[in-house]
Protein backbone atom coordinates (compact mmCIF):
# COMPACT_ATOMS: atom_id res chain seq x y z
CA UNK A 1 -67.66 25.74 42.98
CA UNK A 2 -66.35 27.91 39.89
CA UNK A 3 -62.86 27.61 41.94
CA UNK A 4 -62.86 23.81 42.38
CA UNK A 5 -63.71 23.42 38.19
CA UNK A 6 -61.12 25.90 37.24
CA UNK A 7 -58.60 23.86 39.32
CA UNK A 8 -59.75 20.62 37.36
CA UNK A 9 -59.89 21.70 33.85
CA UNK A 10 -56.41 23.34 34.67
CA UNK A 11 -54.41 20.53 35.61
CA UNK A 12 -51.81 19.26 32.75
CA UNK A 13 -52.93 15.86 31.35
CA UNK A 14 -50.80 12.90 32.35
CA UNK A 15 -48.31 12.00 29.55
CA UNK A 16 -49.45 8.22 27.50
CA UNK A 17 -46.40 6.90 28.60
CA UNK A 18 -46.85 7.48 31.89
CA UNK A 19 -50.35 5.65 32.31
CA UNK A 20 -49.39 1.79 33.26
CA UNK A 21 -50.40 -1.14 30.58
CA UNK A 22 -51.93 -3.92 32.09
CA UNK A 23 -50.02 -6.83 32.78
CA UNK A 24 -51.41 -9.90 30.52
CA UNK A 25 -51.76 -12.93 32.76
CA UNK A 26 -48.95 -15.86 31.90
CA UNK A 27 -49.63 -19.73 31.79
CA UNK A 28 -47.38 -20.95 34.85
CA UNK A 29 -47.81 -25.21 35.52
CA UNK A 30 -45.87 -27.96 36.61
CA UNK A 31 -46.74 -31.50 37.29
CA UNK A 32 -44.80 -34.35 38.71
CA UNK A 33 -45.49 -38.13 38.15
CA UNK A 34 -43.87 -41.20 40.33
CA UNK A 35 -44.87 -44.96 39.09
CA UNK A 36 -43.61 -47.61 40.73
CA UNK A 37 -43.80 -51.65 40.43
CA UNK A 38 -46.42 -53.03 42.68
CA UNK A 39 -48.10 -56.16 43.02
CA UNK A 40 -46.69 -57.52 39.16
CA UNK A 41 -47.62 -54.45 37.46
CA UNK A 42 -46.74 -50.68 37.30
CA UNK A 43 -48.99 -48.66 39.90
CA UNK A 44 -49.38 -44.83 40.60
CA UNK A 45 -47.21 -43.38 43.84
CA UNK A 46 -47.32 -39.80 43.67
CA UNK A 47 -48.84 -36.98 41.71
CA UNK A 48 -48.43 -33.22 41.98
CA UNK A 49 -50.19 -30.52 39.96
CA UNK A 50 -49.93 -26.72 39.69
CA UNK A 51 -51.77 -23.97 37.70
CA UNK A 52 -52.47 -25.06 33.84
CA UNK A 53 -50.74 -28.31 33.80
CA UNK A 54 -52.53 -31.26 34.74
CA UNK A 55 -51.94 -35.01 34.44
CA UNK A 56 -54.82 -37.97 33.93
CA UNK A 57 -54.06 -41.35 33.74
CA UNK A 58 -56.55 -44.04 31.42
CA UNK A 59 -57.78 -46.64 32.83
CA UNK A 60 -55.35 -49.51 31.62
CA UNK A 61 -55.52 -53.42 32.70
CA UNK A 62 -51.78 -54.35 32.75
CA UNK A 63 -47.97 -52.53 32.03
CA UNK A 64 -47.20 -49.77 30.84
CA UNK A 65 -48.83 -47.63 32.52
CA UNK A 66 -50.65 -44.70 30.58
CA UNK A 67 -50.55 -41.39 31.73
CA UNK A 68 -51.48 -37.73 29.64
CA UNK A 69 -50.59 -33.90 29.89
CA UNK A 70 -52.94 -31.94 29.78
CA UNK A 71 -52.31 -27.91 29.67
CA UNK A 72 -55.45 -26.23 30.44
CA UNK A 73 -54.52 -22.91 29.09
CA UNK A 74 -55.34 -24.07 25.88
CA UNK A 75 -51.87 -23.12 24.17
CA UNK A 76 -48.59 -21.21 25.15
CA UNK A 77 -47.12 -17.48 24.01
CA UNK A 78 -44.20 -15.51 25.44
CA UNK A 79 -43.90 -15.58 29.50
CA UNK A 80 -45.69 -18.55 29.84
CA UNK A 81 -43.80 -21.42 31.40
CA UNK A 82 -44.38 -25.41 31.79
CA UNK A 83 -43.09 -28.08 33.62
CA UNK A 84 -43.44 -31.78 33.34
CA UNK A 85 -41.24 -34.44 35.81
CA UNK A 86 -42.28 -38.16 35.19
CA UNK A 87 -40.27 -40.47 37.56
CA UNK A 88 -40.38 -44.27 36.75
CA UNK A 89 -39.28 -47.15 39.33
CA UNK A 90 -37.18 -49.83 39.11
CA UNK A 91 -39.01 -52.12 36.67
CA UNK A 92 -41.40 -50.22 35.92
CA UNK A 93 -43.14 -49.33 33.06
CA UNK A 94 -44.79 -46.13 31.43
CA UNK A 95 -46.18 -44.57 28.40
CA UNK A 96 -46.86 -40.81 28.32
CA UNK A 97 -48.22 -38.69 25.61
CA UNK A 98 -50.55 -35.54 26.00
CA UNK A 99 -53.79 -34.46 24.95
CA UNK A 100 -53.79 -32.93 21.95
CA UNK A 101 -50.64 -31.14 20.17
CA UNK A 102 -49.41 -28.10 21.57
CA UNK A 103 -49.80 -25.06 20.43
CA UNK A 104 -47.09 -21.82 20.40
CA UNK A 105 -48.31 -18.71 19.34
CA UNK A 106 -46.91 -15.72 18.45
CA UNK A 107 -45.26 -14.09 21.20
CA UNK A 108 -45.47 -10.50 22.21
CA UNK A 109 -42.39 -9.84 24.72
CA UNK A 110 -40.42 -12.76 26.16
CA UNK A 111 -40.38 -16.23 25.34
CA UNK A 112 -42.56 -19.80 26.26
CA UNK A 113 -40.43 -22.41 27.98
CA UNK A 114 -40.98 -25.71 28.33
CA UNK A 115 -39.03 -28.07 30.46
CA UNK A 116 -39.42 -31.95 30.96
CA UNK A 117 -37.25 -34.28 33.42
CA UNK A 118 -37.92 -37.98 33.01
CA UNK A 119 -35.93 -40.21 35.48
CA UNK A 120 -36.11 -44.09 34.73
CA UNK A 121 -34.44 -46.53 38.10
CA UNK A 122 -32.42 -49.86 36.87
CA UNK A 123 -34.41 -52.20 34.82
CA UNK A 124 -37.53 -49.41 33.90
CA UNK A 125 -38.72 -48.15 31.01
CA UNK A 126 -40.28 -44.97 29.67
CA UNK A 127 -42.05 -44.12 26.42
CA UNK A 128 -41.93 -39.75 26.12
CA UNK A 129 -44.65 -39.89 23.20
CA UNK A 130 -46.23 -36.29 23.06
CA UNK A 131 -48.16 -35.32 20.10
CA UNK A 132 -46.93 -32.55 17.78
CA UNK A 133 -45.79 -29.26 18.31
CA UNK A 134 -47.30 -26.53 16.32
CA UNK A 135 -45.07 -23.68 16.33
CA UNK A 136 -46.95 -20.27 14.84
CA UNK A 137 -45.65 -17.24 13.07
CA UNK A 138 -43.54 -14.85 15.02
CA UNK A 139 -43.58 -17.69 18.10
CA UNK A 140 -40.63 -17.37 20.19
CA UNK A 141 -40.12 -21.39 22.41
CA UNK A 142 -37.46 -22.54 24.25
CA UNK A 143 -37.88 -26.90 25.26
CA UNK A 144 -35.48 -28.57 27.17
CA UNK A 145 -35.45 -32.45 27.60
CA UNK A 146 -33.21 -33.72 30.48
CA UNK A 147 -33.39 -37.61 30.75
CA UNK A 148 -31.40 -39.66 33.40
CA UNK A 149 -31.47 -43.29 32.54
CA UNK A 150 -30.21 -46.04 35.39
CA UNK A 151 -28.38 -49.10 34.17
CA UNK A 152 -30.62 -51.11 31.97
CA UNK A 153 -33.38 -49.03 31.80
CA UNK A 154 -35.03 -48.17 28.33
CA UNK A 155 -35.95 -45.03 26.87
CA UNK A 156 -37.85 -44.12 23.93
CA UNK A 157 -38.16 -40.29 23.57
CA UNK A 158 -40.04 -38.27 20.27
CA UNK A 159 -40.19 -35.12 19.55
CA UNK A 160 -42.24 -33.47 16.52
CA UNK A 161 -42.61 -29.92 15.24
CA UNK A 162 -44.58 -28.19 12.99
CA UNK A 163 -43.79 -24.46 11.70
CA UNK A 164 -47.15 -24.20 10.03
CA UNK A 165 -49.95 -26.09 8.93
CA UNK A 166 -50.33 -25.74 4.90
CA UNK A 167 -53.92 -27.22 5.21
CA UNK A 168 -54.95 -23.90 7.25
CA UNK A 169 -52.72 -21.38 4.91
CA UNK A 170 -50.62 -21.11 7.88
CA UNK A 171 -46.50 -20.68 7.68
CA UNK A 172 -44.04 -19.97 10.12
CA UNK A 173 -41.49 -17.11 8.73
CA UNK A 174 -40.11 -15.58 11.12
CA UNK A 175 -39.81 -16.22 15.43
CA UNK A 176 -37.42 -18.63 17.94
CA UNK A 177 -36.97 -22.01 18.47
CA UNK A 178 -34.65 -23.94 20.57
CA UNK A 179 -34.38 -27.91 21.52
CA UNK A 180 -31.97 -28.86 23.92
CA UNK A 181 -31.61 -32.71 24.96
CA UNK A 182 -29.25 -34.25 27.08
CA UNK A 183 -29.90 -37.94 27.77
CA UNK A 184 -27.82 -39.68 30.77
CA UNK A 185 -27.04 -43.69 31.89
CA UNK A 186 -25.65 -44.62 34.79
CA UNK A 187 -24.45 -40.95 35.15
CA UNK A 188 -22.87 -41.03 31.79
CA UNK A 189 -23.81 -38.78 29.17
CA UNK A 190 -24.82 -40.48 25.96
CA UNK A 191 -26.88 -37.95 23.77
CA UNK A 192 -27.02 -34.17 23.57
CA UNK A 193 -28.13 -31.83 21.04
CA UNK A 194 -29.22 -28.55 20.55
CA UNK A 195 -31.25 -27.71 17.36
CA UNK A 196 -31.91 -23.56 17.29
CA UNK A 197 -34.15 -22.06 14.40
CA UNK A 198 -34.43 -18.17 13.84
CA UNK A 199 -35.09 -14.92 13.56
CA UNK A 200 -35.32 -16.15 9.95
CA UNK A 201 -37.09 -19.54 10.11
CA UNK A 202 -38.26 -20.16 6.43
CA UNK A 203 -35.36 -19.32 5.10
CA UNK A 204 -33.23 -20.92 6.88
CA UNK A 205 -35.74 -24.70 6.50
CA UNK A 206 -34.92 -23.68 3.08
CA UNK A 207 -31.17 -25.24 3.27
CA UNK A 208 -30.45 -28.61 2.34
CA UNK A 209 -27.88 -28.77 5.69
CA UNK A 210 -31.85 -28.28 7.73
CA UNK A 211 -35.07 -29.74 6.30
CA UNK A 212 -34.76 -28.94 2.37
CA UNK A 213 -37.95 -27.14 2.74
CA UNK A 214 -40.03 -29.48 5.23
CA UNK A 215 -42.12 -28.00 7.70
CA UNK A 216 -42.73 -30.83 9.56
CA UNK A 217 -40.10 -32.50 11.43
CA UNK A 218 -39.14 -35.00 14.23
CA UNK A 219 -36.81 -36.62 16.50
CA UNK A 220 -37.27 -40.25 17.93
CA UNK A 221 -35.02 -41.53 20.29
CA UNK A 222 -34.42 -45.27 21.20
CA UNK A 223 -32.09 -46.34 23.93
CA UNK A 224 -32.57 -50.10 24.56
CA UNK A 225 -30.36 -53.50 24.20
CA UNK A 226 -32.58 -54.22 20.86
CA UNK A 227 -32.36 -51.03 19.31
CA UNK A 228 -29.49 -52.50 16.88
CA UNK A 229 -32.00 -55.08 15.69
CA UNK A 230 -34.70 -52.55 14.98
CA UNK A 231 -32.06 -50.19 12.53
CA UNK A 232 -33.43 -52.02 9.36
CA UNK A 233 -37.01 -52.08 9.98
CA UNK A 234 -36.77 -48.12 10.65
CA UNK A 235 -34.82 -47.24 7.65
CA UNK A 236 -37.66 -49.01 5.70
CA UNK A 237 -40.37 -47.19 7.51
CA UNK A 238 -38.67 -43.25 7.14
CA UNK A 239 -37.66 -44.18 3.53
CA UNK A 240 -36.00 -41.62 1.26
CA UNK A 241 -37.76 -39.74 -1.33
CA UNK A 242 -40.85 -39.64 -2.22
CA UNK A 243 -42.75 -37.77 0.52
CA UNK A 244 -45.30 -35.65 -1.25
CA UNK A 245 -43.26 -32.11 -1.95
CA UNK A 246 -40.75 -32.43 -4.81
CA UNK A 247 -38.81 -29.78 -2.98
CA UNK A 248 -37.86 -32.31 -0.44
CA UNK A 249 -35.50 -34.51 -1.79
CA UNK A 250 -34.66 -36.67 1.82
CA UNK A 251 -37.32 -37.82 4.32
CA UNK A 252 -34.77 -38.36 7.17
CA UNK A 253 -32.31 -41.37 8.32
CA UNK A 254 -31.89 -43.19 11.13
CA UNK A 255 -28.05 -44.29 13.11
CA UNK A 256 -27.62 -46.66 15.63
CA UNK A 257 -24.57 -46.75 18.21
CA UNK A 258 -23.32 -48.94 21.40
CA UNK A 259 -23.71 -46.64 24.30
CA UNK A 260 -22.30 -48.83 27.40
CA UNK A 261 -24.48 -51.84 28.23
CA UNK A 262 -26.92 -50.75 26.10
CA UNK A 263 -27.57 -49.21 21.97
CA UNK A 264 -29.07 -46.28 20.68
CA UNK A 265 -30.88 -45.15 17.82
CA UNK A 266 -31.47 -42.00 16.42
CA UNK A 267 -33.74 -41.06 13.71
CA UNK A 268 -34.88 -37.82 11.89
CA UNK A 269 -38.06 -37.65 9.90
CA UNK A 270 -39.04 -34.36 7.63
CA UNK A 271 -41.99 -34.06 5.55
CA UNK A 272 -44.15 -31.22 3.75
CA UNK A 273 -46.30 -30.79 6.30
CA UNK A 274 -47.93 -32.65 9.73
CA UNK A 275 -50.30 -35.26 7.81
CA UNK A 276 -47.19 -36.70 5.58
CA UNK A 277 -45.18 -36.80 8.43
CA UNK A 278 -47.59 -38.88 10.64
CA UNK A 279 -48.24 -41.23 7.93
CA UNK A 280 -44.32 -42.43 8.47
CA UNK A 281 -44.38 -41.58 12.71
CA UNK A 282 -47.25 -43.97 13.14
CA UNK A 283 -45.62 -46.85 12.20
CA UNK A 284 -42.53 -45.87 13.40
CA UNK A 285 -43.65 -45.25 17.29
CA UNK A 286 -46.00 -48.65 16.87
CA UNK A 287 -42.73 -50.48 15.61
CA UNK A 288 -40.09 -48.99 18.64
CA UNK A 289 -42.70 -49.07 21.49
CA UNK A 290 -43.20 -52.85 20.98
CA UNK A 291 -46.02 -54.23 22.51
CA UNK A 292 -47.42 -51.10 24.37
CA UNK A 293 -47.78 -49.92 20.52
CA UNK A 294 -49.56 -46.02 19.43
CA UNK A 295 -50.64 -44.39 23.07
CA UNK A 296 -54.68 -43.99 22.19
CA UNK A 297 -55.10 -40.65 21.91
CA UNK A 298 -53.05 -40.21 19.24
CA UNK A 299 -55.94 -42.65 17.03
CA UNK A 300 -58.49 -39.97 17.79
C-alpha cells in the first residue's frame, strides 16, 4: 500500500498548458426558401432547415408572401456561422424580414459569418427587409449579400447596423466588420461594394469620409423600372441635417442610375443612434416596398 502512495504523490504534475480547454460549442444554421406562383398568388415549394436557423412564414391572404428568420441561438460570436438562401419564381412575390435584430457579440477567437443568396426568376420580386444589426464591443462579423436578379425582376435589399446602443451605455470601440454585396441581372453585374470597419471602429466613425460620428447606419437598395420616380420622395424622407446629434452634420443621400432594362437606387442613412435612425427607415421601407408596405414584425 505505502508503495502504491509513494508512486502517486511522486509523479510530476502535468504542465497547465498541457491540460486541453474545452471546446465552446458554435452556432452552425442554414435555411433555404423556394416560392413559387401558384394558383394567382405566391405559394410555398420548398423549405430546408439546419441547426439554429429556422424559417416561419405568417399567415398572409394574398402576394407577397411573408416569410421570417429566426436564429435560435439567440445571438452570434466568433465561429459561429449562418446561412440564409431565399429563391423566388418567376412572378412571384416575397417579403422577408427576421425576428428580432441580430445580435454580434464580442468575439473570443475567430470571427461570425453570415451569408445570404437571394435568387429572383424573370418578372419576380423580393423585399430582403431584416431588422437591425447590433454589432457589440470587440465583435468581430463578416456578411456577405450575393443577389442574382433575372430580367425584370425587382429587388429591394436593406441593410442596418448598429455599433452600440447609447440608450443601454453601450459603444462599439474596437472589433471587425465587413459587408460585401454584389447584386447581378441577367448575369450582369450592377452593384458591388464592400464597406470594412476596424480594429479601430470609433475612431474611424469619427471621419467625415464614414458616418461623422453616427452609430447607426444603413443601406437600402432599390432595383426596379420605378425606382427613378421614387428619387425625390426619398431625398425628402432621409433629409439632411437635423438628426438629433449636432456632431452629425449629414443624415445620408440617396442616387439613382439606369442599370439595363431596369434603374437603381441607392441610399445611405446615418443617425446618432438606432431610434433616430428608424424614425427615417420606416417611412422609407413603407414608401419603396409599395403596397406590401413595413413587414409586421418590425411594428412590434
Amino acid at each position: 500500500m505505502d508503495t502504491i502512495e509513494n508512486a502517486l504523490t511522486s509523479r510530476p504534475a502535468l504542465p497547465l498548458a498541457a491540460t486541453p480547454l474545452p471546446t465552446a460549442q458554435r452556432v452552425a444554421g442554414r435555411a433555404r426558401l423556394f416560392c413559387g406562383k401558384s394558383d394567382g398568388r405566391t405559394r410555398l415549394r420548398r423549405l430546408y432547415q439546419d441547426g439554429s436557423a429556422k424559417i416561419r412564414m405568417p399567415a398572409v391572404e394574398g402576394d407577397p408572401l411573408e416569410a421570417v428568420l429566426i436564429n435560435t441561438a439567440g445571438g452570434m460570436t466568433g465561429g459561429d456561422r449562418l446561412g440564409w438562401t431565399i429563391e423566388v419564381g418567376a412572378g412571384a412575390s416575397a417579403s422577408i424580414t427576421t425576428q428580432a435584430c441580430e445580435k454580434v457579440y464580442r468575439a473570443a477567437a475567430d470571427r461570425a459569418e453570415t451569408s445570404v443568396g437571394l435568387r429572383v426568376a424573370p418578372g419576380g420580386r423580393i423585399a430582403w427587409l431584416p431588422q437591425e444589426t447590433i454589432v457589440f464591443d470587440r465583435a468581430a462579423f463578416a456578411r456577405t449579400l450575393d443577389v442574382e436578379l433575372g430580367d425584370d425582376a425587382e429587388a429591394l435589399v436593406l441593410e442596418a447596423t448598429l455599433f452600440g446602443r447609447l440608450a443601454m451605455g453601450e459603444r462599439t470601440v474596437q472589433g471587425s466588420f465587413h459587408d460585401r454585396w454584389r447584386v447581378r441581372q441577367g448575369g450582369a453585374l450592377i452593384h458591388a461594394e464592400d464597406f470594412r470597419l476596424g480594429p479601430d471602429i470609433a475612431a474611424t466613425l469619427q471621419r467625415r469620409a464614414a458616418t461623422g460620428g453616427a452609430l447607426a447606419v444603413a443601406t437600402v437598395l432599390l432595383v426596379s423600372p420605378r425606382a427613378q420616380d421614387l428619387l425625390d420622395k426619398v431625398r425628402t424622407i432621409i433629409g439632411g441635417s437635423g438628426i438629433g446629434d449636432p456632431v452629425i452634420s449629414d443624415g445620408g443621400g440617396a442616387s439613382f442610375w439606369n442599370v439595363g432594362r431596369s434603374g437603381k437606387l441607392l441610399a445611405r442613412l446615418c443617425a446618432g443612434d438606432g431610434y433616430q435612425l428608424r424614425k427615417r427607415l420606416v417611412p422609407l421601407v413603407e414608401l419603396l416596398n409599395g403596397r406590401a408596405g413595413l413587414p409586421k414584425l418590425w411594428s412590434l
